[in-house]
PDB file of N, CA and C in Angstrom:
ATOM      1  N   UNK A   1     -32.822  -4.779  -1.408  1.00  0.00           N
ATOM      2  CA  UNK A   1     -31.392  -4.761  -1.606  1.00  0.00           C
ATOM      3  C   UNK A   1     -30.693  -4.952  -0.254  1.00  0.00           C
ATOM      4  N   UNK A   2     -30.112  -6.133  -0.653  1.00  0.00           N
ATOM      5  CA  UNK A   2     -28.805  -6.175   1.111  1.00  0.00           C
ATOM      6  C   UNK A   2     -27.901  -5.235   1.537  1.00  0.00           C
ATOM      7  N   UNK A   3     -27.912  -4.911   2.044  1.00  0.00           N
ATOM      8  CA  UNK A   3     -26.789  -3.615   3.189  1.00  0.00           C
ATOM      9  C   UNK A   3     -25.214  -4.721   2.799  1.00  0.00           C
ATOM     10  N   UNK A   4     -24.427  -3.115   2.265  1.00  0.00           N
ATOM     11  CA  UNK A   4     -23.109  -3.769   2.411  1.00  0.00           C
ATOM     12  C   UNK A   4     -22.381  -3.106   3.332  1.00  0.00           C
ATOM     13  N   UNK A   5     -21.451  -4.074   3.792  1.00  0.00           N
ATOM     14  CA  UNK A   5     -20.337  -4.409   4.490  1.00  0.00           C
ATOM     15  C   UNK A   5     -18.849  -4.300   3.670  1.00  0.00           C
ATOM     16  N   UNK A   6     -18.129  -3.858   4.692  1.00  0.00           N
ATOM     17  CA  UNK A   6     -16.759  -3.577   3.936  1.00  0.00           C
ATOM     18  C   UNK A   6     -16.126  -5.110   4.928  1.00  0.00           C
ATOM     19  N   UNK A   7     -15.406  -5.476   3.962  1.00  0.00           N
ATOM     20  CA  UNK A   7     -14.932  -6.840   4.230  1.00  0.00           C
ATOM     21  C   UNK A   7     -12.986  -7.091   4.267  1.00  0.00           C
ATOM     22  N   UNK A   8     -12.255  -6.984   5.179  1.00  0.00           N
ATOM     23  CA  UNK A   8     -11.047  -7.165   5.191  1.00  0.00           C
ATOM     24  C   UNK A   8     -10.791  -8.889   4.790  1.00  0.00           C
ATOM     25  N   UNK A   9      -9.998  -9.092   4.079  1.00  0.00           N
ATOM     26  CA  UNK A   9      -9.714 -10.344   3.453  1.00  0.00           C
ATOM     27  C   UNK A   9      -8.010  -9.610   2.446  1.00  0.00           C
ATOM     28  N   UNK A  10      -6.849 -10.608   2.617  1.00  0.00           N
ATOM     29  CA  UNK A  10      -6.013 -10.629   1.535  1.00  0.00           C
ATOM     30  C   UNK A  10      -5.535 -12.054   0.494  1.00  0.00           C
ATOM     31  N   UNK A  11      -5.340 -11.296  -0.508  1.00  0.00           N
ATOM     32  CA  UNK A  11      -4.962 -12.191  -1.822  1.00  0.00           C
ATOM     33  C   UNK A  11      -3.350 -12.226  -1.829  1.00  0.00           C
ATOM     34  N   UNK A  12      -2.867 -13.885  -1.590  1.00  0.00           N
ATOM     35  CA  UNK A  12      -1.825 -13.817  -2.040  1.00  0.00           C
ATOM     36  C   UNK A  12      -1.415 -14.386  -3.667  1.00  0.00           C
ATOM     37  N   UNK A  13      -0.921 -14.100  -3.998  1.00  0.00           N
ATOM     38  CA  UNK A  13      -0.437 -13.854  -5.323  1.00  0.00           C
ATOM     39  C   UNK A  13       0.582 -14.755  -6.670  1.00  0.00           C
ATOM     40  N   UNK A  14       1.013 -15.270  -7.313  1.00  0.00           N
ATOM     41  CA  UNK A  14       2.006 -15.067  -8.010  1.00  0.00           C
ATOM     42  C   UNK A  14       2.183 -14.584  -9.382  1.00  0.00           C
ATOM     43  N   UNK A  15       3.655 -14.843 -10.003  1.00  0.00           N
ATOM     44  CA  UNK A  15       3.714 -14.531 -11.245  1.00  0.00           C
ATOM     45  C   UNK A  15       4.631 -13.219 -10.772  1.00  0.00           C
ATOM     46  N   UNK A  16       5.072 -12.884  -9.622  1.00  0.00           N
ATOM     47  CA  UNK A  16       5.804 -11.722  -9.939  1.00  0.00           C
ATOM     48  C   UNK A  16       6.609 -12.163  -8.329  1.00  0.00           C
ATOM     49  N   UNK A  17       7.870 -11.198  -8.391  1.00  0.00           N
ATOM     50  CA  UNK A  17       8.517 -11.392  -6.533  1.00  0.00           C
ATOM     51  C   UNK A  17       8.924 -10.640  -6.082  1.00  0.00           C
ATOM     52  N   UNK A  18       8.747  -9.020  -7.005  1.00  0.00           N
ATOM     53  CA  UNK A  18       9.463  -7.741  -6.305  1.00  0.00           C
ATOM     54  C   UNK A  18       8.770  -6.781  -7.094  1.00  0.00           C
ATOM     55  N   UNK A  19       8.343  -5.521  -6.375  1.00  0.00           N
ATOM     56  CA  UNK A  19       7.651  -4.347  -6.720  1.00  0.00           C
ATOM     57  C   UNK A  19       7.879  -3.772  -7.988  1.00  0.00           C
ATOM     58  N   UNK A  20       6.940  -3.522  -8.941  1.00  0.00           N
ATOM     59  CA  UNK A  20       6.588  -3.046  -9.843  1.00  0.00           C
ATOM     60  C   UNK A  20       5.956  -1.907 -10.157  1.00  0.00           C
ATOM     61  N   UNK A  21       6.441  -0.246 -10.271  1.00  0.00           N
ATOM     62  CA  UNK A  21       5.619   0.261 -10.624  1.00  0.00           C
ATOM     63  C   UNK A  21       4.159   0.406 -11.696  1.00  0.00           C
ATOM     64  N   UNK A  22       4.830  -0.385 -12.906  1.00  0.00           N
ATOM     65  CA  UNK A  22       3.911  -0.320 -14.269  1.00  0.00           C
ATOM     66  C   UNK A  22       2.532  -1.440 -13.390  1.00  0.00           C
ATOM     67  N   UNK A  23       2.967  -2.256 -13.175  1.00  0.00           N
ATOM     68  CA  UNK A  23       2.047  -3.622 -12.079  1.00  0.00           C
ATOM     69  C   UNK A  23       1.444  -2.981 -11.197  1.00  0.00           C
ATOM     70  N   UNK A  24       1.734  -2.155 -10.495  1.00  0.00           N
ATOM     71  CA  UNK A  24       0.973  -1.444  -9.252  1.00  0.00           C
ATOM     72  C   UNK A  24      -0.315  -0.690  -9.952  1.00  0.00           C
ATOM     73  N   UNK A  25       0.010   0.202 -11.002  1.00  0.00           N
ATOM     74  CA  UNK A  25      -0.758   0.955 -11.965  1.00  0.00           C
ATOM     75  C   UNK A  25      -1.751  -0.139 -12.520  1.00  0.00           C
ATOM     76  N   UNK A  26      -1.186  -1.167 -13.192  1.00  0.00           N
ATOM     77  CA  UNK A  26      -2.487  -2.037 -13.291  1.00  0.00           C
ATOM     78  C   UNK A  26      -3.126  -2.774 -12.722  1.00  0.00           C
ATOM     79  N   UNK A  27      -2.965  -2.971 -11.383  1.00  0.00           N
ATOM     80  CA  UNK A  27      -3.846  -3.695  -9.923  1.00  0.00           C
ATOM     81  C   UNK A  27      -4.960  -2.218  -9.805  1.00  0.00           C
ATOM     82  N   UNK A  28      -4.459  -1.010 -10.205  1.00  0.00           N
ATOM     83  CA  UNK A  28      -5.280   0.005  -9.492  1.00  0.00           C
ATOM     84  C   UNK A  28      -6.215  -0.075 -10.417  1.00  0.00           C
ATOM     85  N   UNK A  29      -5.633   0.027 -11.913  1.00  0.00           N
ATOM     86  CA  UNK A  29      -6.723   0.008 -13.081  1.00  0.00           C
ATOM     87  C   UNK A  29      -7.643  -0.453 -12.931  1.00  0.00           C
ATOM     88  N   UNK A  30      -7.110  -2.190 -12.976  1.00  0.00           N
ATOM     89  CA  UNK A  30      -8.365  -2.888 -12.770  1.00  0.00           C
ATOM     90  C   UNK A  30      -9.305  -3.117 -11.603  1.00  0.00           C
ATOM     91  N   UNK A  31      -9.144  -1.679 -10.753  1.00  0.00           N
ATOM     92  CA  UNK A  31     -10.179  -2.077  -9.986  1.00  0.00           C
ATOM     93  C   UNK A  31      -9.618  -2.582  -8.109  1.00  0.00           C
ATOM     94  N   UNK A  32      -8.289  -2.390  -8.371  1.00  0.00           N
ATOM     95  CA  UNK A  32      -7.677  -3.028  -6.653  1.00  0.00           C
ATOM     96  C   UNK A  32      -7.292  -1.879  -6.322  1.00  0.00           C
ATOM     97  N   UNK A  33      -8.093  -0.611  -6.135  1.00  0.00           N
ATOM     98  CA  UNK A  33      -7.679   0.688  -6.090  1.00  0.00           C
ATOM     99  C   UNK A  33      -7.642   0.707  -4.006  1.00  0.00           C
ATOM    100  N   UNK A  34      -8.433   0.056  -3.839  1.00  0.00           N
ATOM    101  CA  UNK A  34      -8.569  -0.241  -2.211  1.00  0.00           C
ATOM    102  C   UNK A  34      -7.835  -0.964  -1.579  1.00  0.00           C
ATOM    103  N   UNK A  35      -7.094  -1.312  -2.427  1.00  0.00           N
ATOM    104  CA  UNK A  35      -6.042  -2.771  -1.872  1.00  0.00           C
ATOM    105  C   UNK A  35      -4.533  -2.195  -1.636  1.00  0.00           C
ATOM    106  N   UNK A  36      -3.569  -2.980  -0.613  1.00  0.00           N
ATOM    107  CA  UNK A  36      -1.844  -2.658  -0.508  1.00  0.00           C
ATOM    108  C   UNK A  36      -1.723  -3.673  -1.032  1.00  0.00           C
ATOM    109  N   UNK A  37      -0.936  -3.472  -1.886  1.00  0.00           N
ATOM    110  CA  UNK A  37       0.201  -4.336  -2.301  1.00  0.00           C
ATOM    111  C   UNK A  37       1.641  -4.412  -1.378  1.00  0.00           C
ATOM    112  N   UNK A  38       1.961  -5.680  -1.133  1.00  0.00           N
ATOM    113  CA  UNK A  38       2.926  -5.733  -0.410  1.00  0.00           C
ATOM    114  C   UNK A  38       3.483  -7.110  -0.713  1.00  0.00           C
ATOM    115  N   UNK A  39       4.667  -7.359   0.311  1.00  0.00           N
ATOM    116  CA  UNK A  39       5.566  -8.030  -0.256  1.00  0.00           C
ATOM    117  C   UNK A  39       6.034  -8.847   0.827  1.00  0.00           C
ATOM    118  N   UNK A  40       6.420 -10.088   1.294  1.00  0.00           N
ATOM    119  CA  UNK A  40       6.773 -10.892   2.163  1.00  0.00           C
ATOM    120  C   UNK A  40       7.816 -12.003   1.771  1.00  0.00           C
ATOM    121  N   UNK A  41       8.836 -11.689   2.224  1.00  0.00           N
ATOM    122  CA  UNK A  41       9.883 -13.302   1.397  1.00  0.00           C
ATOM    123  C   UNK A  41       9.657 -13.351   0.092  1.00  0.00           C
ATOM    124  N   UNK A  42       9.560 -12.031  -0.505  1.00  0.00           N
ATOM    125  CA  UNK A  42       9.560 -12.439  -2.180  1.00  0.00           C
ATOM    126  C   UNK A  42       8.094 -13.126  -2.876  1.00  0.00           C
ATOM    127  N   UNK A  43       7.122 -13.049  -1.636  1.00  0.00           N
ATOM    128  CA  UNK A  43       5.651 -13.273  -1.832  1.00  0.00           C
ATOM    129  C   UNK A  43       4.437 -11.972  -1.845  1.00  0.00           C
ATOM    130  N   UNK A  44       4.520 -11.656  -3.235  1.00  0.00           N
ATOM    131  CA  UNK A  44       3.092 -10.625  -2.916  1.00  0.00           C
ATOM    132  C   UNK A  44       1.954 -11.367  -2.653  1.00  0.00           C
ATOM    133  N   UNK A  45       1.170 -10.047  -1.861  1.00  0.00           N
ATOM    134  CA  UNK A  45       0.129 -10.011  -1.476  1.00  0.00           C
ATOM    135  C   UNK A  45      -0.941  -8.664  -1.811  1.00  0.00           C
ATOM    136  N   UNK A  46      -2.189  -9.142  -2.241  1.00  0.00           N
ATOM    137  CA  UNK A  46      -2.991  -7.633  -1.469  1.00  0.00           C
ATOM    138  C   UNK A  46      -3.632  -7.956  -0.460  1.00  0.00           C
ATOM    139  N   UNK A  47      -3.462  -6.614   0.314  1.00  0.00           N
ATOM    140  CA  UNK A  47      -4.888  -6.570   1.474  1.00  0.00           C
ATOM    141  C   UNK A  47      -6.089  -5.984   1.208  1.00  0.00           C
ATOM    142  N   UNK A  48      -6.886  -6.013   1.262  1.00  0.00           N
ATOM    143  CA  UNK A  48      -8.303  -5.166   0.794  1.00  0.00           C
ATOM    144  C   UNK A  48      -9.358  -4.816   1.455  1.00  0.00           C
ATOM    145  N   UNK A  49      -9.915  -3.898   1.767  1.00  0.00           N
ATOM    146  CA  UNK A  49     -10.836  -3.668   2.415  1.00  0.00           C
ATOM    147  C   UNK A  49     -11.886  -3.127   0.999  1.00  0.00           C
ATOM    148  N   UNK A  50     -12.503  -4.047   0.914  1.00  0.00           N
ATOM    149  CA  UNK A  50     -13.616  -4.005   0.075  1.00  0.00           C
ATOM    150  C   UNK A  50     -14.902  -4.203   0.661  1.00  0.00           C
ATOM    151  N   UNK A  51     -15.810  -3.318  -0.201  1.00  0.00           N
ATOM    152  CA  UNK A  51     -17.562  -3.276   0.081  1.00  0.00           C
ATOM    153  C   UNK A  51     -18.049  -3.725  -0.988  1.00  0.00           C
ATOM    154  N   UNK A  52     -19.072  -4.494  -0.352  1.00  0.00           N
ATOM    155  CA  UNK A  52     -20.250  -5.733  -0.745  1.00  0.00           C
ATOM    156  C   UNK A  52     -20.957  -6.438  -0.148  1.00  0.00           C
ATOM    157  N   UNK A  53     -21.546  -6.872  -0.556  1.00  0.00           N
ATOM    158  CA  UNK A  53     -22.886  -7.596   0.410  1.00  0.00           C
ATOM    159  C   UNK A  53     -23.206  -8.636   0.609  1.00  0.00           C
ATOM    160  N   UNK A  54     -21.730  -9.460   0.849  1.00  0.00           N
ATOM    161  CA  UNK A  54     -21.012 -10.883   1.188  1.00  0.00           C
ATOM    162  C   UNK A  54     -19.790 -10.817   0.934  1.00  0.00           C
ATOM    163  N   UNK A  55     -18.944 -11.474   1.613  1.00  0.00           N
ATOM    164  CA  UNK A  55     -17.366 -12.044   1.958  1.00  0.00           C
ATOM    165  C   UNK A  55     -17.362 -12.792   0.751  1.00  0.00           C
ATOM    166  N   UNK A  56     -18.190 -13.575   0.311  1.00  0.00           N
ATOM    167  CA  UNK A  56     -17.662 -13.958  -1.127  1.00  0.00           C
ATOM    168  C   UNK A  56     -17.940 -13.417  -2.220  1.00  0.00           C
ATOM    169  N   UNK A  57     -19.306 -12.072  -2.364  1.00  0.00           N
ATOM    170  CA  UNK A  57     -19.087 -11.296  -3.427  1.00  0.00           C
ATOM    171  C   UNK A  57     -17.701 -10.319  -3.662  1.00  0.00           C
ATOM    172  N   UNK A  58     -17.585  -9.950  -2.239  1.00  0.00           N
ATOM    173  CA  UNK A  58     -16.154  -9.414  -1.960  1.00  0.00           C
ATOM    174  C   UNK A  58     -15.098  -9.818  -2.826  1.00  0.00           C
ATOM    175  N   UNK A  59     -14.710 -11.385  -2.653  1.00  0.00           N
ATOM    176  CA  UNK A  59     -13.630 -12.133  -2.509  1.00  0.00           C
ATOM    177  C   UNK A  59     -13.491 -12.499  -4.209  1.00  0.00           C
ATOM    178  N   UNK A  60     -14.446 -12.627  -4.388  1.00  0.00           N
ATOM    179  CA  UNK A  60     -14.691 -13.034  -6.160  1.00  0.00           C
ATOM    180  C   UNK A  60     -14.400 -11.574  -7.044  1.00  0.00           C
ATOM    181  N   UNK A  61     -14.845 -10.383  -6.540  1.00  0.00           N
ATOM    182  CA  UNK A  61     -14.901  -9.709  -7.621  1.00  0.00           C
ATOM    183  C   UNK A  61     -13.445  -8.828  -7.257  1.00  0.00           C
ATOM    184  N   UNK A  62     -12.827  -9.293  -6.011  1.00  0.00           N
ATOM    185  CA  UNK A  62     -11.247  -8.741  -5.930  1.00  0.00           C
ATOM    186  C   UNK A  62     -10.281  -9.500  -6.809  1.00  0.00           C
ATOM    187  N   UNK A  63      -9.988 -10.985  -6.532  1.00  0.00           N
ATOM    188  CA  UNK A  63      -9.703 -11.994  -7.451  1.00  0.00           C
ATOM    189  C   UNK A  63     -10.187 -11.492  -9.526  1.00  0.00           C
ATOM    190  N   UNK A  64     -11.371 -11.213  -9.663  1.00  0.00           N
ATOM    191  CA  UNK A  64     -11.672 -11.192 -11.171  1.00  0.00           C
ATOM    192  C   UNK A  64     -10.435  -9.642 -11.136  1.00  0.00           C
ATOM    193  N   UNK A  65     -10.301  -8.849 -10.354  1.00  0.00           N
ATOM    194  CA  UNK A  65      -9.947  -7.678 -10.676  1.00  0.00           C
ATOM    195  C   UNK A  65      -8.267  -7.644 -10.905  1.00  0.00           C
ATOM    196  N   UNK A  66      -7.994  -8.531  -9.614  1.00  0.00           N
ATOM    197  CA  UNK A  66      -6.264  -8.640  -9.606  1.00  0.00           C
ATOM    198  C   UNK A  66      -5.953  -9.330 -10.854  1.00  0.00           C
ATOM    199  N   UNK A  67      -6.595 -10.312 -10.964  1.00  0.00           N
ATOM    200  CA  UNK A  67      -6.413 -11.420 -12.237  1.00  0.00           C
ATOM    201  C   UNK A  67      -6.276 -10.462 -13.674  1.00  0.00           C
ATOM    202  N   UNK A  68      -7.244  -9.487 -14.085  1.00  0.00           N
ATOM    203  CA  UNK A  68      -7.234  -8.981 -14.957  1.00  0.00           C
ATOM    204  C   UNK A  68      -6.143  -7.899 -15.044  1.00  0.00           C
ATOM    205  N   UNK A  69      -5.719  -7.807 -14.276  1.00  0.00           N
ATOM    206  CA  UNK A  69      -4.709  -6.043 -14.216  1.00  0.00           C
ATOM    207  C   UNK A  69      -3.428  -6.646 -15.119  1.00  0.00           C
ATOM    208  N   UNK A  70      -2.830  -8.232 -15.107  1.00  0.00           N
ATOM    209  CA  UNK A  70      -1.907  -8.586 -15.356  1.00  0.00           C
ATOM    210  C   UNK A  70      -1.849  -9.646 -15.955  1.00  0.00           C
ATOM    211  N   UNK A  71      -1.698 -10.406 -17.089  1.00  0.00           N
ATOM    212  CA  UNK A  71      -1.516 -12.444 -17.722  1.00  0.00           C
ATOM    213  C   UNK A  71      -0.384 -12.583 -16.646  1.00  0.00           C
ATOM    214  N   UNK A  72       0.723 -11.933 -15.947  1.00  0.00           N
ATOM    215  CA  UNK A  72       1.299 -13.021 -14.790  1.00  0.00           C
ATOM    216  C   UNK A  72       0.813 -13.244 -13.784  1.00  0.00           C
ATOM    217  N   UNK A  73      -0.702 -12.357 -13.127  1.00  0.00           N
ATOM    218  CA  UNK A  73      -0.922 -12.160 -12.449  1.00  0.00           C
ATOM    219  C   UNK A  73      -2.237 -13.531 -11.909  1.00  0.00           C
ATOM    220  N   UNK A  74      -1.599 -14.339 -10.573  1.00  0.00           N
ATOM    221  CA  UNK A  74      -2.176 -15.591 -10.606  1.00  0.00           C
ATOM    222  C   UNK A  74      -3.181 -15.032  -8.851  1.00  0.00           C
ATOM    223  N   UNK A  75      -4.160 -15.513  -8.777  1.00  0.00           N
ATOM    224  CA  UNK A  75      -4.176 -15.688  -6.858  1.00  0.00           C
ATOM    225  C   UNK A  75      -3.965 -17.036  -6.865  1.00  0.00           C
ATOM    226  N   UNK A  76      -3.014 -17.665  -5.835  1.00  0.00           N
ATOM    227  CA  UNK A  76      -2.385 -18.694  -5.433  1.00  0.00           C
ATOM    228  C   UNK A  76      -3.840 -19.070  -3.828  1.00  0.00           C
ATOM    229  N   UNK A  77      -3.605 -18.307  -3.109  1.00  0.00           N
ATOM    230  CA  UNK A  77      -4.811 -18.098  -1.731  1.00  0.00           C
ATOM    231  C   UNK A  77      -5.543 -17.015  -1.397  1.00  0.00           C
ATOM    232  N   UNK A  78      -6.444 -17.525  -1.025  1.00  0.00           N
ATOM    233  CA  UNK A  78      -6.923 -16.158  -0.056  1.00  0.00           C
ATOM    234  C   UNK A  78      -7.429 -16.031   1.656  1.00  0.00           C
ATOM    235  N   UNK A  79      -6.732 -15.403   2.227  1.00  0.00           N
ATOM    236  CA  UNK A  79      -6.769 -15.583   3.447  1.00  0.00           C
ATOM    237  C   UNK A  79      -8.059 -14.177   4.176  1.00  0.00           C
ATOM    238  N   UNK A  80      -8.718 -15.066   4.644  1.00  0.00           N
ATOM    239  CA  UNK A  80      -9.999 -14.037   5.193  1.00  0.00           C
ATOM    240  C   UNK A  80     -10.582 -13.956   6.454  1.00  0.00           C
TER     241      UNK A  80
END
């Protein structure tokens, strides 16, 4: 078994342009419990410091997680 690594990488976002409590609750649900949500020019983002045992197992199973918390909820990029 490979040794994991906690991996800083953020997801920017759309489908939404200003803070949401009920939305915040379901980024955590599904799993983005490690992640900020934040906000730039009306552009969310998460940041994440996630563990796994690659930058792209990381990156994939943050994406499946944000994606699911919300149907508006799109990743547009991801910056790593």
């Amino acid at each position: 078994m490979k040794k994991k690594h906690v991996y800083n990488f953020i997801l920017v976002l759309s489908g939404f342009s200003e803070p949401d409590s009920r939305l915040e609750d379901s980024l955590y649900e599904a799993g983005c419990d490690e992640a900020i949500l934040s906000f730039r020019n009306g552009i969310p983002y998460l940041e994440f410091d996630r563990e796994a045992e690659s930058l792209e197992e990381a990156i994939l199973s943050a994406v499946q997680s944000a994606e699911r918390a919300d149907s508006r909820v799109r990743v547009v990029r991801v910056i790593s």
